[in-house]
Protein backbone atom coordinates (compact mmCIF):
# COMPACT_ATOMS: atom_id res chain seq x y z
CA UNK A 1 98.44 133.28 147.98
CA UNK A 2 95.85 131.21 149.16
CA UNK A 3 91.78 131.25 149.90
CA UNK A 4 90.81 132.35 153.57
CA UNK A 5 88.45 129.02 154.73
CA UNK A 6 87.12 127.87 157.54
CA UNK A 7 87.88 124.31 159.49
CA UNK A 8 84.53 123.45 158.01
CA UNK A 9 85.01 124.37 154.17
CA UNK A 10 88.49 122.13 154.00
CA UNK A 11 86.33 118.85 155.47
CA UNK A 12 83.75 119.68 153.06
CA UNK A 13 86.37 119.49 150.38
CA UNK A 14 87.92 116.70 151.62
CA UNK A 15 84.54 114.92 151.78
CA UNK A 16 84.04 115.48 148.57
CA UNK A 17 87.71 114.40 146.86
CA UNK A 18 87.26 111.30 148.66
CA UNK A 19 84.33 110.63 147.84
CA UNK A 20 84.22 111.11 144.38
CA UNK A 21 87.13 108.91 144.69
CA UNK A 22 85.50 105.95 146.43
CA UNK A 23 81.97 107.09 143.83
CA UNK A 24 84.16 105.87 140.93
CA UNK A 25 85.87 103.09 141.99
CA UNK A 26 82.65 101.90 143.51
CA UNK A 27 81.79 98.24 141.20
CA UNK A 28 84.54 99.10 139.08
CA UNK A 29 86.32 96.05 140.30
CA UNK A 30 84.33 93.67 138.80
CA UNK A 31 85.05 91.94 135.43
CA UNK A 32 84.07 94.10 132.48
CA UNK A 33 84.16 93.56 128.57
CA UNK A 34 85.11 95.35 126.28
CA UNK A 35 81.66 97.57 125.60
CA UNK A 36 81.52 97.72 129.51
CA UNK A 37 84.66 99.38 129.69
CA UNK A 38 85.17 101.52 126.94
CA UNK A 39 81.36 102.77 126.65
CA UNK A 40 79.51 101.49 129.23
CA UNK A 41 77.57 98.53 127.68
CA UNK A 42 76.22 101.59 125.02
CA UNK A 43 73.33 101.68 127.17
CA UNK A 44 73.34 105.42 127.98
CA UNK A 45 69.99 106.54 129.68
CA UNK A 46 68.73 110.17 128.44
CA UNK A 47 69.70 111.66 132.23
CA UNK A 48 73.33 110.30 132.33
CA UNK A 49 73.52 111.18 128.70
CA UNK A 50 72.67 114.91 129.58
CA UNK A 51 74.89 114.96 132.90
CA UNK A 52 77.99 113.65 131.41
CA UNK A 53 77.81 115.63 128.46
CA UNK A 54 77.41 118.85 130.05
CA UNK A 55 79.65 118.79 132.82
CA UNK A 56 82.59 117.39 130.79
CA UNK A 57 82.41 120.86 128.48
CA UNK A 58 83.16 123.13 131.72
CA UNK A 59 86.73 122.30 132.52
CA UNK A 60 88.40 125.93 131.51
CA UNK A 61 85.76 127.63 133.84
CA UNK A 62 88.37 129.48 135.61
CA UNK A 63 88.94 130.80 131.92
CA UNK A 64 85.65 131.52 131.22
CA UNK A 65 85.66 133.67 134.58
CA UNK A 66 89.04 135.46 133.20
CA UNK A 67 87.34 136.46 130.25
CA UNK A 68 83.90 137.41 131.27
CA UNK A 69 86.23 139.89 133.89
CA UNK A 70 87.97 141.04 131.06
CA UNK A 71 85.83 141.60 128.04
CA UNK A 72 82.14 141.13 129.55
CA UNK A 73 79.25 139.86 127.30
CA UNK A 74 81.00 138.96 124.27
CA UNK A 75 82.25 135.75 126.07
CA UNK A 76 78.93 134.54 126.18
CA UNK A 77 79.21 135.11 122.38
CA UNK A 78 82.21 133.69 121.82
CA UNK A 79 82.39 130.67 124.26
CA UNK A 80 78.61 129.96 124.77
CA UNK A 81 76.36 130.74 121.50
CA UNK A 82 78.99 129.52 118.85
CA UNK A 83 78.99 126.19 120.25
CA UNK A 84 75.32 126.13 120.89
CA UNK A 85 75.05 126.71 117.07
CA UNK A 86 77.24 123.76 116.36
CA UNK A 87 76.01 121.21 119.12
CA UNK A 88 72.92 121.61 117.00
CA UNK A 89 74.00 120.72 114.18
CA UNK A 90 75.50 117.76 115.85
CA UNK A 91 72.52 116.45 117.51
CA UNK A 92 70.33 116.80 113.87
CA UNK A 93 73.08 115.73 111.42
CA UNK A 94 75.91 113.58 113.05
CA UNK A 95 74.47 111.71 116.62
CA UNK A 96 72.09 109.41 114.92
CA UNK A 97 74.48 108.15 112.41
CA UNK A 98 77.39 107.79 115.25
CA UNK A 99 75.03 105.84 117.03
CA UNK A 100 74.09 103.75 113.77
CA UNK A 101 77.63 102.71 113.19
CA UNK A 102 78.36 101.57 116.18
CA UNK A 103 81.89 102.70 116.33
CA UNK A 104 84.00 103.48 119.44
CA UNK A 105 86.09 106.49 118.52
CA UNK A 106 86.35 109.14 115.33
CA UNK A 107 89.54 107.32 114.53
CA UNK A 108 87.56 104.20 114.14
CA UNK A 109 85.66 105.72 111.47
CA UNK A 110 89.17 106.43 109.54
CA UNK A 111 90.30 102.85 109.92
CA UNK A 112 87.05 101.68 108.62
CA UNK A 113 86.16 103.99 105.79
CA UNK A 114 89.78 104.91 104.69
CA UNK A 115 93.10 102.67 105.89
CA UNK A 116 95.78 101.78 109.08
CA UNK A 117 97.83 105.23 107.97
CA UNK A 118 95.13 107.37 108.56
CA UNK A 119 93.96 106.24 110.99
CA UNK A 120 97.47 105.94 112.98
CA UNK A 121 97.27 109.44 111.55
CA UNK A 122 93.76 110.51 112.82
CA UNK A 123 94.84 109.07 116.45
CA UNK A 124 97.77 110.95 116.74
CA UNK A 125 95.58 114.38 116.28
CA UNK A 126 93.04 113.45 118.18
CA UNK A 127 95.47 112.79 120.70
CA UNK A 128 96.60 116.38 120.50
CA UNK A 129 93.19 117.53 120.69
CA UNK A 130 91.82 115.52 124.29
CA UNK A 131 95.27 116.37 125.62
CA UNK A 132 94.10 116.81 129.65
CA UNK A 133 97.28 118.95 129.98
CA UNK A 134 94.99 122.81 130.99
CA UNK A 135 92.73 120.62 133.11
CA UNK A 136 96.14 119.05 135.21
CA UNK A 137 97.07 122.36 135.32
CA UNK A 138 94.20 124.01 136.28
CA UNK A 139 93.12 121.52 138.81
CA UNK A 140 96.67 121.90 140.33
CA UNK A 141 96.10 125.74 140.25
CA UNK A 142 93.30 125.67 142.53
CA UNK A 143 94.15 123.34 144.56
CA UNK A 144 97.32 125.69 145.54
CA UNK A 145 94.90 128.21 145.76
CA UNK A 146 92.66 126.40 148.52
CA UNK A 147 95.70 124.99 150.61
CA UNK A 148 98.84 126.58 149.41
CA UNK A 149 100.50 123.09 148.49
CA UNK A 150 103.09 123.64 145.67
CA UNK A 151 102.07 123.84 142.52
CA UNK A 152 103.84 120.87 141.10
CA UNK A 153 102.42 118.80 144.29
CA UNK A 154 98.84 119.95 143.83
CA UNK A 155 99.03 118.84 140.24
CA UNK A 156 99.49 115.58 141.27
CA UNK A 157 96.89 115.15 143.78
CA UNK A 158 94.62 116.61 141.75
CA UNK A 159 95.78 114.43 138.97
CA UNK A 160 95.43 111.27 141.15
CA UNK A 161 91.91 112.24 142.75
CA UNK A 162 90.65 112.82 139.20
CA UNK A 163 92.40 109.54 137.40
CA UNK A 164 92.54 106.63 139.57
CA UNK A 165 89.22 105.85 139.37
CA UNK A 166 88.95 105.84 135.35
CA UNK A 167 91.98 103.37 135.73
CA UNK A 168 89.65 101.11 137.28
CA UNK A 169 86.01 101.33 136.09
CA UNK A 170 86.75 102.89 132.67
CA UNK A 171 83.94 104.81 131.02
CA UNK A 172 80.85 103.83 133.38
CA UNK A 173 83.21 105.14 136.06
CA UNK A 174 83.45 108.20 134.62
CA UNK A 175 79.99 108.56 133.70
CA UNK A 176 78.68 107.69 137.43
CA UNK A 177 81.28 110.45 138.79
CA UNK A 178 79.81 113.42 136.46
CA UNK A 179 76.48 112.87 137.03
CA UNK A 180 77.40 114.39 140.72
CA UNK A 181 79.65 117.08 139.29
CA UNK A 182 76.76 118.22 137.20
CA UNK A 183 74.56 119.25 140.07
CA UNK A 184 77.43 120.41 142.17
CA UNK A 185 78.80 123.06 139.37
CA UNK A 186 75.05 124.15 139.37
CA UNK A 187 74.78 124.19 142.60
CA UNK A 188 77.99 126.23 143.42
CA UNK A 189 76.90 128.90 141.26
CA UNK A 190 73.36 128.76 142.84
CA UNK A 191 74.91 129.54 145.52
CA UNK A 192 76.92 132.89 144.79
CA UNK A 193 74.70 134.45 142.89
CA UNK A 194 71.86 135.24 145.67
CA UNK A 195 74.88 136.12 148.41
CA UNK A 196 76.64 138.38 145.74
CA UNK A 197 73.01 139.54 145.25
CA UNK A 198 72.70 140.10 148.84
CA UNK A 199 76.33 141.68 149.59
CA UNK A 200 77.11 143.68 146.40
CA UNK A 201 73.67 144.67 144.75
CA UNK A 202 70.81 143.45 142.53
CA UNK A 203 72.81 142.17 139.14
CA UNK A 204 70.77 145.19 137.20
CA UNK A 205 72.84 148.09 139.48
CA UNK A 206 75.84 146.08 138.86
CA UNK A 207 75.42 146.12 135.06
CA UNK A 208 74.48 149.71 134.75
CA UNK A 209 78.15 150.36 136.62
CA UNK A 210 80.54 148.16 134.23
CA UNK A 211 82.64 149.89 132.21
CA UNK A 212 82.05 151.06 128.77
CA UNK A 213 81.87 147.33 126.17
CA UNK A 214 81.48 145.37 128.77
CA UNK A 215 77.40 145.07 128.31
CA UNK A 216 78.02 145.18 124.52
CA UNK A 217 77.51 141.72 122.81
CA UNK A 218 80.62 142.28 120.40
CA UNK A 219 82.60 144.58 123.32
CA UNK A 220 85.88 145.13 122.50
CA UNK A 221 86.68 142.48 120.17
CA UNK A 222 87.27 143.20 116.67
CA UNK A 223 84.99 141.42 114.24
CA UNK A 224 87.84 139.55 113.08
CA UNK A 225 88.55 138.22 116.13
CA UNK A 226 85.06 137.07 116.75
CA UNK A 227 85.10 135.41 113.59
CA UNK A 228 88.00 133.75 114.54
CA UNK A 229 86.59 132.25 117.75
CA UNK A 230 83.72 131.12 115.39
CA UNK A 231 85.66 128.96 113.53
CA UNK A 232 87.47 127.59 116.52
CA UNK A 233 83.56 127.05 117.60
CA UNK A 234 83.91 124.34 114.38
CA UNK A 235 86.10 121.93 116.92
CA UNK A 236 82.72 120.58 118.65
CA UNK A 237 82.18 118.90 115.34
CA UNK A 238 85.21 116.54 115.02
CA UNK A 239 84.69 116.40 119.58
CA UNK A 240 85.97 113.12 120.80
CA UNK A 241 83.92 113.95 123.89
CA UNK A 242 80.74 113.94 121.43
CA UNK A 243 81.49 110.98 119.65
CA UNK A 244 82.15 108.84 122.73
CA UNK A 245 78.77 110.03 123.97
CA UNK A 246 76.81 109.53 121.25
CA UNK A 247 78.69 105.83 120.79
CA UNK A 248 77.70 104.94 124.02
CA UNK A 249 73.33 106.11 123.86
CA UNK A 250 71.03 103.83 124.56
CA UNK A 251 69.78 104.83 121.17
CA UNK A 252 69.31 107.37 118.61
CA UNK A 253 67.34 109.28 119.89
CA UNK A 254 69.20 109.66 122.89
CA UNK A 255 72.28 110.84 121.48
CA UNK A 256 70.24 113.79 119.80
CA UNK A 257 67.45 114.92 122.30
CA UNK A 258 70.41 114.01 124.91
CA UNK A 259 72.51 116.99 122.89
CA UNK A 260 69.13 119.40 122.64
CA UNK A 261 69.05 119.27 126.60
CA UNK A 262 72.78 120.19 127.20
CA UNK A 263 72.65 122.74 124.99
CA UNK A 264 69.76 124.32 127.26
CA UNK A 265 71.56 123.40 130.50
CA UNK A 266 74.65 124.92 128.88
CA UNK A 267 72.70 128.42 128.53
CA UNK A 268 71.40 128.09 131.67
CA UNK A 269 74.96 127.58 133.13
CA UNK A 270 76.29 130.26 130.87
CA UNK A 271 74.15 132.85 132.47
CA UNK A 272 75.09 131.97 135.76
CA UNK A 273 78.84 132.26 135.28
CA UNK A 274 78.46 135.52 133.24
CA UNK A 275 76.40 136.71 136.45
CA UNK A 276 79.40 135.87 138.57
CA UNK A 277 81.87 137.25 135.90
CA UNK A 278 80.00 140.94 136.28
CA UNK A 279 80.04 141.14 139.95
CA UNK A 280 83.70 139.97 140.02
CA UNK A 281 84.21 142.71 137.38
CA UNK A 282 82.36 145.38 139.42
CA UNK A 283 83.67 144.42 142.98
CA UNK A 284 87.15 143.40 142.13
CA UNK A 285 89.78 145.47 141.28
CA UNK A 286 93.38 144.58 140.44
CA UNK A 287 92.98 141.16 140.71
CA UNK A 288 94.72 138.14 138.52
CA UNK A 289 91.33 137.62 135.96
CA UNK A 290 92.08 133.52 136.47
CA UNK A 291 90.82 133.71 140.21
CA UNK A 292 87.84 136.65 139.46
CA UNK A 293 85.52 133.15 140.47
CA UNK A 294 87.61 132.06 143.85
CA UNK A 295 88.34 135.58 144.97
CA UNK A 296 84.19 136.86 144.33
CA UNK A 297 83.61 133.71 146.06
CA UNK A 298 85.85 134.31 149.73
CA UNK A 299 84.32 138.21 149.44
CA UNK A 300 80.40 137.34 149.70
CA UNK A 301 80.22 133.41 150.94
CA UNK A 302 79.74 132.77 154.48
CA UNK A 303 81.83 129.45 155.81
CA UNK A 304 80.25 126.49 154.69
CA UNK A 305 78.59 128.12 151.88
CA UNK A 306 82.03 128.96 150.71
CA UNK A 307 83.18 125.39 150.91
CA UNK A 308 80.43 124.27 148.59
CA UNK A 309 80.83 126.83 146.17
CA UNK A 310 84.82 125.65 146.52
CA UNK A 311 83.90 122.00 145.87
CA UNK A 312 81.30 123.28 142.62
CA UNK A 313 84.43 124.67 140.73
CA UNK A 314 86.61 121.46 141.63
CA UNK A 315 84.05 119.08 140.09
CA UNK A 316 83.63 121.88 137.05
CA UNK A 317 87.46 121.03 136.30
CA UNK A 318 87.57 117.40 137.54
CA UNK A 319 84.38 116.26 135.21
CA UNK A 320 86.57 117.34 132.57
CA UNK A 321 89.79 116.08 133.44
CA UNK A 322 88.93 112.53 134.01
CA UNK A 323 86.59 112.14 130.46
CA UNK A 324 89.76 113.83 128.81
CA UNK A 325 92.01 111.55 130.60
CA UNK A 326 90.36 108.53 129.53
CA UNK A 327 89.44 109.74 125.93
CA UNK A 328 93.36 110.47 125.72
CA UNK A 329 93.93 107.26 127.28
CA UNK A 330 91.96 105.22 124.87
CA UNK A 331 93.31 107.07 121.89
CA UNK A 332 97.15 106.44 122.61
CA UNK A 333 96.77 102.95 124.05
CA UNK A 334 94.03 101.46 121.85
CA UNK A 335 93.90 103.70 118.65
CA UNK A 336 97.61 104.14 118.17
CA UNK A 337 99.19 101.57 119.94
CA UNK A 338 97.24 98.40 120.19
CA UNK A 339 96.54 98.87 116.58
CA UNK A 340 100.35 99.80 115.58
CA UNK A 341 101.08 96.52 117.03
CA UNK A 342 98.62 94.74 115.28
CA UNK A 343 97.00 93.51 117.90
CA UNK A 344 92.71 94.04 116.32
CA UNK A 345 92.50 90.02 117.40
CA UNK A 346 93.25 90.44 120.87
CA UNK A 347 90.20 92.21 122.13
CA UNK A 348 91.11 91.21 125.89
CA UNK A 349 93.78 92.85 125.83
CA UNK A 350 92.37 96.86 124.97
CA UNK A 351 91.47 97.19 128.68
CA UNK A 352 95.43 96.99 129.79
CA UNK A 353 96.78 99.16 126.73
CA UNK A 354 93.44 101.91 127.44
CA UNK A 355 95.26 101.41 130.74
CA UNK A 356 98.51 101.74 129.67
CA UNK A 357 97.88 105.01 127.62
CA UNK A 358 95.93 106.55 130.43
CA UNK A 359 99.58 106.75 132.35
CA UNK A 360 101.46 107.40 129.68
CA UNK A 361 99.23 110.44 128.92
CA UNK A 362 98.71 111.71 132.12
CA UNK A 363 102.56 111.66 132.45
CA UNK A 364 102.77 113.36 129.56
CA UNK A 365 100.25 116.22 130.51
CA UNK A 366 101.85 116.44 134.33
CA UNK A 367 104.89 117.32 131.73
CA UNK A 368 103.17 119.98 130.37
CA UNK A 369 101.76 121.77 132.76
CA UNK A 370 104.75 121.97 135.10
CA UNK A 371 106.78 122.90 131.93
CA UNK A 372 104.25 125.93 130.64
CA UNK A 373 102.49 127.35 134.06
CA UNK A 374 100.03 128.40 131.19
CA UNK A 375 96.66 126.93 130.81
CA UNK A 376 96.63 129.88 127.23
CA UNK A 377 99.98 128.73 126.29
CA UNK A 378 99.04 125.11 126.55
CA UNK A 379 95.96 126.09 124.71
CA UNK A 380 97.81 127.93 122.09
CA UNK A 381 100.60 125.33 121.42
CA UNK A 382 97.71 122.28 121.19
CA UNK A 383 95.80 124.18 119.36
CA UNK A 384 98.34 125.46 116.89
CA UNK A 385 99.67 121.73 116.61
């Protein structure tokens, strides 16, 4: 199965893979050291800050569609508020005294405050948990959507188009590439809500016809299992993705009223994809949950229209993909192995093993995702590991 586009929504697509491609390997060439590559210079600006931090948290937005379809409201609960809750504790407690020590991963902290064994020990789980193996997947899953490529060749293009770049120009390269993918995921969703609007019905008729739980804030989750999600909820406070962004402020404050503003861009972005979730819900039936975005998309966009909407859900997974590409990549090559090697003296040398552990990982995750089909079972395993 694949998406119904025009001539002019694939060259809009196209535009945009290559030029998010040429966006981060743009000055990347140039010689960089060490705080250049690994967290841009730690001169963060407020904006970037914001824009990096809240597109990177979007990557499982086709599963945020699937579950909105299926259970309604209480996925704002469970994947939106929880973490809200947490982020602020974040910003208040933990993103001042990140930015304090100065450190450039959580694993750093366990070399530093405890010994090489935990550490080796802290990198290893951390590698488990910035595994880009869903997003490869996911990325690949679209992209067989829009052009009916096989799955296992989609992964890789979508791989490469989200990971050569970060090769190059490290961090800052990744930074420079999500500020665009935060106002594209916006404005793909900007987009589809006022044509659903237009095609289906004002949002308020479309509630009033959902079925029974799915306007109810717990639905039809037991409390158990809310509770459980919760607790997963706890993950954004040991979040690699955090850390790194909070190492790399321009200062204190930064990292926390940079954490305050995602959180309100977050609800803001939350509301529009539960939006989308309920018309999906009310005007498609039948359907594979996973596409309830794509396939609400094709029914009310017009060509064009469609193609940005299209290009809004790629850079929603590809934001993702490359920070957890090179947070995995700096993890296995310069947590785990430059240190197992004893290598702490040779600072010019964490560039090439960062380098090194970017394709190592993103072999790895290719692994993975061709060898589950799952982005929940890949979920499920990582998590349970």
């Amino acid at each position: 199965m694949s998406l119904q586009l025009a001539l002019s929504d694939r060259i809009l697509i196209f535009l945009y893979l290559f030029g998010i491609l040429a966006l981060g390997v743009f000055r990347s060439l140039k010689r960089q050291d060490e705080d250049d590559f690994l967290n841009a210079g730690r001169q963060l600006s407020l904006g970037a800050f914001v824009a990096t931090l809240v597109s990177t948290f979007y990557g499982g937005i086709l599963g945020v569609g699937e579950f909105t379809y299926r259970y309604g409201l209480v996925s704002w609960l469970t994947q939106g508020f929880f973490y809200y809750v947490f982020a602020l504790v974040y910003a208040v407690y933990l993103a001042p005294k990140i930015r304090r020590n100065q450190h450039y991963t959580l694993p750093d902290q366990l070399y530093s405050n405890y010994n090489r064994a935990t550490g080796l020990l802290g990198s290893f789980f951390t590698f488990i948990l910035v595994s880009p193996a869903p997003y490869v997947l996911m990325i690949g899953t679209l992209l067989h959507l829009i052009f009916g490529w096989p799955l296992f060749q989609a992964i890789l293009i979508g791989t490469a188009f989200s990971s050569v770049y970060v090769l190059f120009g490290g961090f800052r390269s990744v930074v420079r590439t999500d500020i665009l993918q935060f106002f594209l995921m916006f404005a793909g969703f900007g987009l589809l809500l006022p044509f659903a609007w237009s095609n289906l019905g004002s949002l308020f008729d479309v509630i009033r016809q959902l079925p029974a739980g799915h306007t109810s804030l717990v639905g039809k989750l037991s409390l158990q299992k809310i509770g459980a999600w919760a607790v997963i909820a706890l993950w954004t406070i040991v979040s690699p993705t955090f850390f790194q962004r909070c190492s790399a402020a321009k200062s204190e404050a930064v990292a926390r009223k940079g954490i305050l503003a995602a959180i309100g861009f977050w609800f803001l972005f939350d509301m529009m994809t539960l939006s989308a979730g309920f018309y999906a819900r009310y005007a498609l039936g039948g359907i594979d949950p996973v596409m309830a975005y794509p396939l609400l998309g094709e029914m009310v966009l017009p060509a064009v229209v469609k193609g940005i909407f299209i290009v809004g859900l790629l850079a929603t997974i590809m934001s993702t993909l490359d920070s957890m590409s090179f947070l995995s990549a700096i993890t296995l090559g310069r947590d785990f192995i430059w240190r197992l090697r004893g290598c702490v003296d040779e600072k010019s040398r964490i560039a090439l093993f960062t380098r090194l552990g970017l394709l190592l990982s993103l072999l790895l995750s290719i692994i993975i995702a061709t060898g589950f089909q799952s982005v929940i079972v890949i979920w499920y395993v990582l998590g349970s590991l």
